[in-house]
Protein backbone atom coordinates (compact mmCIF):
# COMPACT_ATOMS: atom_id res chain seq x y z
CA UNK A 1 -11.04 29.66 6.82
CA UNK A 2 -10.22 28.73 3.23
CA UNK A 3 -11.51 26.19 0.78
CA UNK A 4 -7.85 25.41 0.41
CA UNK A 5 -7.37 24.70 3.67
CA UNK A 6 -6.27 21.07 4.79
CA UNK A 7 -8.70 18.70 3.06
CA UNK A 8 -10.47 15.78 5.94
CA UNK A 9 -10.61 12.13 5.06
CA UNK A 10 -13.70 10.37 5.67
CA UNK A 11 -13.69 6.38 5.13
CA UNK A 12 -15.54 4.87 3.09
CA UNK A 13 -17.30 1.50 3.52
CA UNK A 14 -17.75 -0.97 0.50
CA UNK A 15 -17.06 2.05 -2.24
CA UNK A 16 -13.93 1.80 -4.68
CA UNK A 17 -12.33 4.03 -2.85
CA UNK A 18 -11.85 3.98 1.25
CA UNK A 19 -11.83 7.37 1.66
CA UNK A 20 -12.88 10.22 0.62
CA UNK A 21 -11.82 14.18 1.09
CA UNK A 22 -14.00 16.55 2.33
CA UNK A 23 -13.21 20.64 2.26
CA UNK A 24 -15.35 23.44 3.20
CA UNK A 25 -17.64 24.52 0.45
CA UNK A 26 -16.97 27.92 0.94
CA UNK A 27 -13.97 30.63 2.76
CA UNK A 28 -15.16 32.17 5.81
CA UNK A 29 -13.52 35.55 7.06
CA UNK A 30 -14.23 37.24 9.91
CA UNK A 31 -13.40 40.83 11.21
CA UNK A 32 -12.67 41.02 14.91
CA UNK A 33 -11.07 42.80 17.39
CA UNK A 34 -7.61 42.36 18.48
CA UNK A 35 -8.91 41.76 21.91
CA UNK A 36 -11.88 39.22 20.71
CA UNK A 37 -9.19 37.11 18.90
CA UNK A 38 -8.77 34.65 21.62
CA UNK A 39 -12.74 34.19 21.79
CA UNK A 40 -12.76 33.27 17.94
CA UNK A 41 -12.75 29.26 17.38
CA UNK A 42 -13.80 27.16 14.88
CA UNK A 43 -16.11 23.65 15.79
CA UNK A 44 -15.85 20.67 12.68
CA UNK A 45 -18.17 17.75 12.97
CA UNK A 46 -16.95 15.57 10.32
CA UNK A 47 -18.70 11.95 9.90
CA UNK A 48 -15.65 9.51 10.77
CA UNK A 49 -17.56 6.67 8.37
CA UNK A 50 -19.92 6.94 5.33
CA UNK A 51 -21.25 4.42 2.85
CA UNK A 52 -20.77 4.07 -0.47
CA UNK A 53 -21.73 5.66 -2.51
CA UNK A 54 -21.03 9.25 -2.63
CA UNK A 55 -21.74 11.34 -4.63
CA UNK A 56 -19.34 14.63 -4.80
CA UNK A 57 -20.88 17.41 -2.99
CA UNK A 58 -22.74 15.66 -0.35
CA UNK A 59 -22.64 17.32 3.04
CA UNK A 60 -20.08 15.56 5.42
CA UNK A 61 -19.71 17.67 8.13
CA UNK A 62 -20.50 20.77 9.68
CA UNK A 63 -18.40 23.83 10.64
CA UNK A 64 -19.29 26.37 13.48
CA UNK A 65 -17.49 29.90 13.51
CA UNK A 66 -17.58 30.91 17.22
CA UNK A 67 -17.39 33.68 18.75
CA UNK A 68 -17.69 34.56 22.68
CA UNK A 69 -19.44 31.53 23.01
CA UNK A 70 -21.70 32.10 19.44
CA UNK A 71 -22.37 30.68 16.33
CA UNK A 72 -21.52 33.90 14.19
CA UNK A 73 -21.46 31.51 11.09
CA UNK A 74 -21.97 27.59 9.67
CA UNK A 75 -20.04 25.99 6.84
CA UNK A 76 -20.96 22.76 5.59
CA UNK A 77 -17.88 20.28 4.39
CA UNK A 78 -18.44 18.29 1.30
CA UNK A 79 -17.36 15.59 -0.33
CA UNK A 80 -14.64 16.27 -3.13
CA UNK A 81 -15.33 13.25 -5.44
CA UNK A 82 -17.27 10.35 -6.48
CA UNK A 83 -17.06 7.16 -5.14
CA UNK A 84 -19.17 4.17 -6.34
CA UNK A 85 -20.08 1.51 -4.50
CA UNK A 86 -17.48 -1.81 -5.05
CA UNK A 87 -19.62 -4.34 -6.95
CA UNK A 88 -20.12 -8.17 -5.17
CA UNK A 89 -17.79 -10.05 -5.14
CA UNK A 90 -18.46 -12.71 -7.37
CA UNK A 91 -19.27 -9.72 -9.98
CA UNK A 92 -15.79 -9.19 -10.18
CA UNK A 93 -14.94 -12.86 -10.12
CA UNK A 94 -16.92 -12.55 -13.75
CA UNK A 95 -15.44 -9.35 -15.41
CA UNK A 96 -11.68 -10.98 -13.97
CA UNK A 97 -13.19 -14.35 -16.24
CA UNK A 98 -14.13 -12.25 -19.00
CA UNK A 99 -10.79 -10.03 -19.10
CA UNK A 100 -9.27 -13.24 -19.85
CA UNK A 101 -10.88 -14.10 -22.57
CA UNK A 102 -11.13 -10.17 -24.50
């Protein structure tokens, strides 16, 4: 497993953004057999839905290294950015007013 590896999106609701990726904060190797291969699996919890805000590095999910039927290892997913929470409505009803008039 590799920081680099494919990136999860988690949505967002009511931030400036509607998602948000999430990567492993760290690699993971493990040395096995050739014959324990097949007993080697990774479990991801990943929340489906956060709210806003985030900040980057909060904990989003949760990965298990298994193997035969252990946890040989935990990885915690974070969040890769910021994302502030969207501002009511008629907030940006004003600043929209304002821009007209700067």
């Amino acid at each position: 497993l590799e920081k680099k590896d494919k990136a999860y999106q988690v949505e967002v609701n009511k931030g400036t953004s509607g998602f948000v990726s999430v990567k492993p904060e760290r690699d993971a190797a493990v040395a096995v057999l050739p014959a324990e291969k097949e007993q080697l699996s990774l479990k991801t919890e990943i929340s489906e839905k956060v709210q806003a805000p985030v900040k980057k590095g909060t904990v989003l999910g949760t990965g298990r290294i298994i193997l035969n039927g252990k946890v040989i290892d935990r990885i915690n997913y974070l969040a890769q950015e910021d994302v502030n929470k969207k501002p009511p409505f008629w907030i940006a009803v004003i600043n929209w007013f304002q821009s007209l008039f700067s």
